[in-house]
N, C-alpha and C. Protein backbone atom coordinates (compact mmCIF):
# COMPACT_ATOMS: atom_id res chain seq x y z
N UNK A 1 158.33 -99.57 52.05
CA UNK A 1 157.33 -100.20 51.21
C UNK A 1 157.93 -100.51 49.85
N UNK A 2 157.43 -102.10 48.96
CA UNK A 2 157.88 -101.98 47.70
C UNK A 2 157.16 -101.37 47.08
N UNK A 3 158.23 -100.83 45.59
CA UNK A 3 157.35 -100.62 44.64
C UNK A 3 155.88 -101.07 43.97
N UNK A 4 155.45 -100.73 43.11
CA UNK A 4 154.41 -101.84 42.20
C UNK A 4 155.62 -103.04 41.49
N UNK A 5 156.51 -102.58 40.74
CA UNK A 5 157.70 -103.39 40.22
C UNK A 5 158.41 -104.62 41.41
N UNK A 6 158.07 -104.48 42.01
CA UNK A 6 158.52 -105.16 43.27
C UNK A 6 157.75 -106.33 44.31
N UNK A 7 158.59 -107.40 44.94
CA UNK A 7 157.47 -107.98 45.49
C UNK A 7 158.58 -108.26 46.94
N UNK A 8 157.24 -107.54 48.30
CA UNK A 8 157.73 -107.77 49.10
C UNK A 8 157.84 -109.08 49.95
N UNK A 9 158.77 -109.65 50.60
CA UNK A 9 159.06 -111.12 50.72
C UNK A 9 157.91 -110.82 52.42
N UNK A 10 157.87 -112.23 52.72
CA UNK A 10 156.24 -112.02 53.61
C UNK A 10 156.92 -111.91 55.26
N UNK A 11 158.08 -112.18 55.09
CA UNK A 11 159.08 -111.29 56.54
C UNK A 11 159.37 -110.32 56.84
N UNK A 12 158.80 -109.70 55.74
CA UNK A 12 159.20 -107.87 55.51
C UNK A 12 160.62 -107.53 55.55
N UNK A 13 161.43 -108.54 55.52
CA UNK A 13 163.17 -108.36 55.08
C UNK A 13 163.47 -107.82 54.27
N UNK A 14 162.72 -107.78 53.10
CA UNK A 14 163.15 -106.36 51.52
C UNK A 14 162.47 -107.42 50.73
N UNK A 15 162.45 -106.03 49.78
CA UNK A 15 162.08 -106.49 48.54
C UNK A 15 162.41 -106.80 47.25
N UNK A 16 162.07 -107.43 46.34
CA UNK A 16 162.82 -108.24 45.25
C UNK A 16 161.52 -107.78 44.00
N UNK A 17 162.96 -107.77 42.54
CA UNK A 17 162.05 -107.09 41.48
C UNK A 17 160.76 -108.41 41.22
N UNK A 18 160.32 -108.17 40.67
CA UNK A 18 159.07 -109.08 40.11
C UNK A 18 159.85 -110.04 39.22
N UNK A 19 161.00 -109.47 38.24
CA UNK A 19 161.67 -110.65 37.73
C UNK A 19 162.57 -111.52 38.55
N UNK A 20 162.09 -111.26 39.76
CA UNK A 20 162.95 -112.55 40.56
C UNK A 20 162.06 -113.23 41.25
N UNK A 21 160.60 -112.86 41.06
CA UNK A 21 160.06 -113.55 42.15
C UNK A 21 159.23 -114.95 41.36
N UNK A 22 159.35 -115.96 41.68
CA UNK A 22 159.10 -117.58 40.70
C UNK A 22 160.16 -118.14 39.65
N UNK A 23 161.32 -117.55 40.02
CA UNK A 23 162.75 -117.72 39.11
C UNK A 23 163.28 -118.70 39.58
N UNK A 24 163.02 -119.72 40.31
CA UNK A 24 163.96 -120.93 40.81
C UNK A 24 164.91 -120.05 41.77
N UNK A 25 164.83 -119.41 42.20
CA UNK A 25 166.46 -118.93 42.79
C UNK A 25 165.73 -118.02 43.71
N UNK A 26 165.68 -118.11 45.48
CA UNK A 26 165.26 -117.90 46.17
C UNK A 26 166.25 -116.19 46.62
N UNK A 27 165.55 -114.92 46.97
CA UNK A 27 165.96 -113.95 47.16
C UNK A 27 165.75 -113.48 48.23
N UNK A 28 164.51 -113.96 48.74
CA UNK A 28 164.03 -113.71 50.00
C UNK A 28 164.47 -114.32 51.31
N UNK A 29 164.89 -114.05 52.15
CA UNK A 29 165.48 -114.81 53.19
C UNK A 29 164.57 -115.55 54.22
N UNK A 30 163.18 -115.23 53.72
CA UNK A 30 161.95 -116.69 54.62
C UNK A 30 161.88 -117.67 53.06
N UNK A 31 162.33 -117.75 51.83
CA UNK A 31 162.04 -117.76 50.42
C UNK A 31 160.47 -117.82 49.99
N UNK A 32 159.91 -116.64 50.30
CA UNK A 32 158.45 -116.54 50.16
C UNK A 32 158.55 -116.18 48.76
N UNK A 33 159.75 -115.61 48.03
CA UNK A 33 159.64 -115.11 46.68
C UNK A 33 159.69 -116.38 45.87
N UNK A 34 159.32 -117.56 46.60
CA UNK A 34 159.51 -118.90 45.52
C UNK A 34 158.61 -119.75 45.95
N UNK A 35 157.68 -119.65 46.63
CA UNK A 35 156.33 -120.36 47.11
C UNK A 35 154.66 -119.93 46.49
N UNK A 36 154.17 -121.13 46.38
CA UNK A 36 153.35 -120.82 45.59
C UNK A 36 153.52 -120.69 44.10
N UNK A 37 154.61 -121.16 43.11
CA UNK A 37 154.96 -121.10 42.00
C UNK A 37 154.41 -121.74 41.06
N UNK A 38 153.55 -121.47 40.08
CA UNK A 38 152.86 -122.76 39.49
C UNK A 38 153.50 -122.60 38.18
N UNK A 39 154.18 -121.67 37.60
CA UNK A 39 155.46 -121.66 36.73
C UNK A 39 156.01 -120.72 36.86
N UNK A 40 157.61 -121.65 36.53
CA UNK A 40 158.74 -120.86 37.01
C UNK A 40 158.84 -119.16 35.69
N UNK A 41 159.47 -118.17 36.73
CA UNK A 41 160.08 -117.29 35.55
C UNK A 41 161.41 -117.33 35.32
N UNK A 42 161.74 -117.84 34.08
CA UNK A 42 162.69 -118.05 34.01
C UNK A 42 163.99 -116.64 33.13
N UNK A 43 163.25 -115.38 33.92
CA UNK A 43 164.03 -114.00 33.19
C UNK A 43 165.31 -113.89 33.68
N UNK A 44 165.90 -114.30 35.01
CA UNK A 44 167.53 -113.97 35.38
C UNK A 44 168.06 -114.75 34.64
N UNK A 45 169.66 -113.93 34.04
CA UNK A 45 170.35 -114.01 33.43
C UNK A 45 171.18 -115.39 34.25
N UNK A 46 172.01 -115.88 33.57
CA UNK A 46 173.07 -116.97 34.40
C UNK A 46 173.94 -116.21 34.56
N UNK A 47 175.05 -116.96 35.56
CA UNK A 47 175.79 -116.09 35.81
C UNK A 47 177.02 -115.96 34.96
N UNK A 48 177.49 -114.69 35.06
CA UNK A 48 178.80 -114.60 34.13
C UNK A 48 179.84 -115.27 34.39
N UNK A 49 181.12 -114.78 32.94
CA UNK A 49 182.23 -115.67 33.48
C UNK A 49 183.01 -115.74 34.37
N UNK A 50 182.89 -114.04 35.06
CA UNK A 50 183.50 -113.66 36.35
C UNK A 50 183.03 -113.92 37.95
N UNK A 51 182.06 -114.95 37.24
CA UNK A 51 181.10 -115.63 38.43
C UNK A 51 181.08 -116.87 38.86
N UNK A 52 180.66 -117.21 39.97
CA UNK A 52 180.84 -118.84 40.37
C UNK A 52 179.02 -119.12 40.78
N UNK A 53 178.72 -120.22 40.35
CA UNK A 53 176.97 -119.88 40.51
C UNK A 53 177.01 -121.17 41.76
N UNK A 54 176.27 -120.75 42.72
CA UNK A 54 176.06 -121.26 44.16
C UNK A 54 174.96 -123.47 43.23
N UNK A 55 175.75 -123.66 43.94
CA UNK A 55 175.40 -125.15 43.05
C UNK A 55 173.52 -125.60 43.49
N UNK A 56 173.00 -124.97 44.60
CA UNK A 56 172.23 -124.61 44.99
C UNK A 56 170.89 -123.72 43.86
N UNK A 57 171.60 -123.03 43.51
CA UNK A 57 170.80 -122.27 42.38
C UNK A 57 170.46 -120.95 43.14
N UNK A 58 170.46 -120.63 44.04
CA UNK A 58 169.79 -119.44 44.68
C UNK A 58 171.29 -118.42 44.10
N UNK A 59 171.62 -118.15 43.88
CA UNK A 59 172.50 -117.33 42.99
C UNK A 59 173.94 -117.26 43.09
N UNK A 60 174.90 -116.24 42.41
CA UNK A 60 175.77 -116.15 41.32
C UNK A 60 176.98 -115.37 42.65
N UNK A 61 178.42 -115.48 43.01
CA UNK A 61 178.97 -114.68 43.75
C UNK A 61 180.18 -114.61 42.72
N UNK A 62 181.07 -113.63 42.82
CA UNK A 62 182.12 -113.38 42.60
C UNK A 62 183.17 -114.28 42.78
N UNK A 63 184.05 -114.49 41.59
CA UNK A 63 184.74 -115.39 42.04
C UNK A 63 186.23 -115.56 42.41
N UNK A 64 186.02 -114.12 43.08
CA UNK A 64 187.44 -113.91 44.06
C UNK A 64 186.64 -114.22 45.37
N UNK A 65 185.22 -114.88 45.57
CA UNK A 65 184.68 -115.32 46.84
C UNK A 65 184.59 -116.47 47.06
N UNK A 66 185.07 -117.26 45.71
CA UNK A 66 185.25 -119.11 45.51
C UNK A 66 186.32 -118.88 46.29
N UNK A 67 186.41 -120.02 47.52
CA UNK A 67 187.17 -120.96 47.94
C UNK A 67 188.09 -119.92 48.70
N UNK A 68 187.41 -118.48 49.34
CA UNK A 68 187.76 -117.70 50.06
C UNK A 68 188.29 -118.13 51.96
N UNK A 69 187.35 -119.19 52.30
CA UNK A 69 187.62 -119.77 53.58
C UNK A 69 186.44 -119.18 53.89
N UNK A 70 185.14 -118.25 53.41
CA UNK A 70 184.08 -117.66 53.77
C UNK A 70 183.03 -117.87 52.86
N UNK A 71 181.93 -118.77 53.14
CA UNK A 71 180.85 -119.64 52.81
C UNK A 71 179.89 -118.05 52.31
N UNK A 72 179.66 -118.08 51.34
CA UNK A 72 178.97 -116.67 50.20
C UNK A 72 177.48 -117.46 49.97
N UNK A 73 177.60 -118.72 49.52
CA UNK A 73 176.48 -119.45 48.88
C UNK A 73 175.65 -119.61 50.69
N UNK A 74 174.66 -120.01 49.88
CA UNK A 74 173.35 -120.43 51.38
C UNK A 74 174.07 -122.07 51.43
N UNK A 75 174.41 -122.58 50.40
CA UNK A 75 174.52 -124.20 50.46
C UNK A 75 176.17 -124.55 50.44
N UNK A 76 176.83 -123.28 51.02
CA UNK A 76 178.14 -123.54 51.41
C UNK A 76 178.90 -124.12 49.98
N UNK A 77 178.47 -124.38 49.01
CA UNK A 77 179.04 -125.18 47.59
C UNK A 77 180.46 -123.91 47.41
N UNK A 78 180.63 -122.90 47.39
CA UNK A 78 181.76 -122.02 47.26
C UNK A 78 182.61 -122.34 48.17
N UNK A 79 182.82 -123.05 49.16
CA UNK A 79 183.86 -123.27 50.03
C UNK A 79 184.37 -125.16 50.55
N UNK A 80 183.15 -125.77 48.88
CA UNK A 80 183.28 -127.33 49.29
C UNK A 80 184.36 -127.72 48.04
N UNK A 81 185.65 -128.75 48.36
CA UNK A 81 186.04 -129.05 47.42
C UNK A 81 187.22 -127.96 46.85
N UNK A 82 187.79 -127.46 48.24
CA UNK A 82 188.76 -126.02 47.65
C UNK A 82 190.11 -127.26 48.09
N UNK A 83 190.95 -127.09 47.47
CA UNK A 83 192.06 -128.00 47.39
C UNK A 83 193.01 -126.71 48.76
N UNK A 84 193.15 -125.79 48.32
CA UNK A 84 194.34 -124.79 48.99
C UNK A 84 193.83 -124.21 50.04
N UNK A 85 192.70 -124.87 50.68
CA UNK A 85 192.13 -124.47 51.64
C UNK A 85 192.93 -123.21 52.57
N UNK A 86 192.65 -121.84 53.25
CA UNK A 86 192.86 -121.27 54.03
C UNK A 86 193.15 -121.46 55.45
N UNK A 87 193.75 -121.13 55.94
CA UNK A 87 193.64 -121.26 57.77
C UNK A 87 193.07 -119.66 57.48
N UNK A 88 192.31 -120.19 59.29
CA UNK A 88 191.18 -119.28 59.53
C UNK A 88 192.50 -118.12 60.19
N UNK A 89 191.85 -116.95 60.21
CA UNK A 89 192.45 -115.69 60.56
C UNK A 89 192.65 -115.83 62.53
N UNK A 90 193.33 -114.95 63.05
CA UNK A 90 192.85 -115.04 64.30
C UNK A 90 191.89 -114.70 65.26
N UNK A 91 191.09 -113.33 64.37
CA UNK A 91 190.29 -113.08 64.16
C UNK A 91 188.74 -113.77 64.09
N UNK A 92 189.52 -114.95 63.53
CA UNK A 92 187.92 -116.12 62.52
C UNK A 92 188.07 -117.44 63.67
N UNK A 93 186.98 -118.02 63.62
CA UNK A 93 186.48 -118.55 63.65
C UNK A 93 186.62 -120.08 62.74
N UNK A 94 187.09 -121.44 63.12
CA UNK A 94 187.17 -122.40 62.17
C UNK A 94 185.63 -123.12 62.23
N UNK A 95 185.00 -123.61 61.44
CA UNK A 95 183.96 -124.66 61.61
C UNK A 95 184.31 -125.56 62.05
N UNK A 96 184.05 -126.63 62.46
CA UNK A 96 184.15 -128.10 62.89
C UNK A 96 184.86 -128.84 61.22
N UNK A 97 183.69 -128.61 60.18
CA UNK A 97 183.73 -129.82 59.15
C UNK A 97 184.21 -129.02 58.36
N UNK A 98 185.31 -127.91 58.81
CA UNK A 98 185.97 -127.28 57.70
C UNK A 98 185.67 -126.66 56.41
N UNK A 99 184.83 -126.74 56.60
CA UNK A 99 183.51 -125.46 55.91
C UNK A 99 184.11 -124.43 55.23
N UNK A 100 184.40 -123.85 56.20
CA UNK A 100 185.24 -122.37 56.32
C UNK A 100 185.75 -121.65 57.56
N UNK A 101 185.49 -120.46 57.50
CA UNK A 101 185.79 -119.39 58.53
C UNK A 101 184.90 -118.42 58.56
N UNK A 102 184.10 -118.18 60.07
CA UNK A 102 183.59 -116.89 60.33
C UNK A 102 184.40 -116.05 61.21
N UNK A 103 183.87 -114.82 61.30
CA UNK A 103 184.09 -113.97 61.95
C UNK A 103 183.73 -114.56 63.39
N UNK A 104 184.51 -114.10 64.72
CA UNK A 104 184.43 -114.33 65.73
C UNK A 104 183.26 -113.70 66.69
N UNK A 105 182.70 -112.82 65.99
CA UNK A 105 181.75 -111.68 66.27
C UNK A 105 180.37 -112.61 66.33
N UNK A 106 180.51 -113.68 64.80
CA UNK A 106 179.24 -114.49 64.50
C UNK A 106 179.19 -115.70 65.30
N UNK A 107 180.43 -116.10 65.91
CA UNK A 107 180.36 -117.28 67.00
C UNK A 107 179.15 -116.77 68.44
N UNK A 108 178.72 -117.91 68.39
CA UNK A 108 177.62 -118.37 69.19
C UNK A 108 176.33 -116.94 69.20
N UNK A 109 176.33 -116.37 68.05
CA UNK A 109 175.55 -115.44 68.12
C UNK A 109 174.03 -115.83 67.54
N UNK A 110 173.92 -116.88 67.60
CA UNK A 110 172.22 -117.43 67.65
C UNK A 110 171.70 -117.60 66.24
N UNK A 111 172.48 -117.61 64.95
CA UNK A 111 172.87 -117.64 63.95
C UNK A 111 173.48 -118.82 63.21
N UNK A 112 172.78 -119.64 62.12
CA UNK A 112 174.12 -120.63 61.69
C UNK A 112 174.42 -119.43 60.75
N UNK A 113 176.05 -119.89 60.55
CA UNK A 113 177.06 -119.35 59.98
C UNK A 113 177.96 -120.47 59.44
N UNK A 114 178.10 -121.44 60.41
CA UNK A 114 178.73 -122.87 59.78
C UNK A 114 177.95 -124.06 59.37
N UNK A 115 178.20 -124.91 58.39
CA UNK A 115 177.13 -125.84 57.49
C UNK A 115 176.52 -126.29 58.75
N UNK A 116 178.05 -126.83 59.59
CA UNK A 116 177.69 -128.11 60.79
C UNK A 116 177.18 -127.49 61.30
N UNK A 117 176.74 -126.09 62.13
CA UNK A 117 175.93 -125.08 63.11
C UNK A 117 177.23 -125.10 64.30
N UNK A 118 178.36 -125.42 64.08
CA UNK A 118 179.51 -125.70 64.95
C UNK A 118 179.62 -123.83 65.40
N UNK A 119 179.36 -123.38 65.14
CA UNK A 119 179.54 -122.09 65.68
C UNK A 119 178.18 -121.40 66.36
């Protein structure tokens, strides 16, 4: 159960503080924490300098995870536009449209994982 401080997303996937819920930047994985918004809260911080912010807006990853060969953002923007692109592991998994690389575990597991759904 969430807290009072807390708002649970309506999939029952977890819960998110109250300062994230009407923030432009979706936390919830049905994004119920961004429906129904009749103004935005605009309390999250941007992201730092040690950060790469998903071009998408739904949030901020590390940016030893830019241009990793492994899609971090929901809108894949961390793995579009990488010049030194990776080959996939043997392990991984390539996308079709060169996306990136998943794990072989996430191939055909009923899941997109690649932009194209190639996996």
């Amino acid at each position: 159960a969430c807290t009072p401080d807390q708002f649970e997303c309506r999939d029952r996937s977890g819960c998110v503080a109250r300062a994230q819920y009407c923030d432009g930047r979706p936390d919830c994985r049905d994004y119920s924490d961004e429906e129904n918004c009749s103004q935005p809260n605009n309390t999250r911080p941007a992201c730092t300098s040690d950060q790469f912010e998903c071009h998408d807006g739904s949030g901020c990853i590390a940016q030893t995870q830019y241009c990793d060969g492994r899609s971090d953002c929901r809108d894949y923007s961390d793995e579009l536009y990488c010049s030194d692109r990776r080959a996939c592991t043997p392990d991984q998994f390539e996308c079709r449209d060169g996306s990136g690389c998943v794990a072989r575990a996430q191939y055909c597991d009923g899941r997109r994982d690649c932009r194209d759904y190639s996996d």
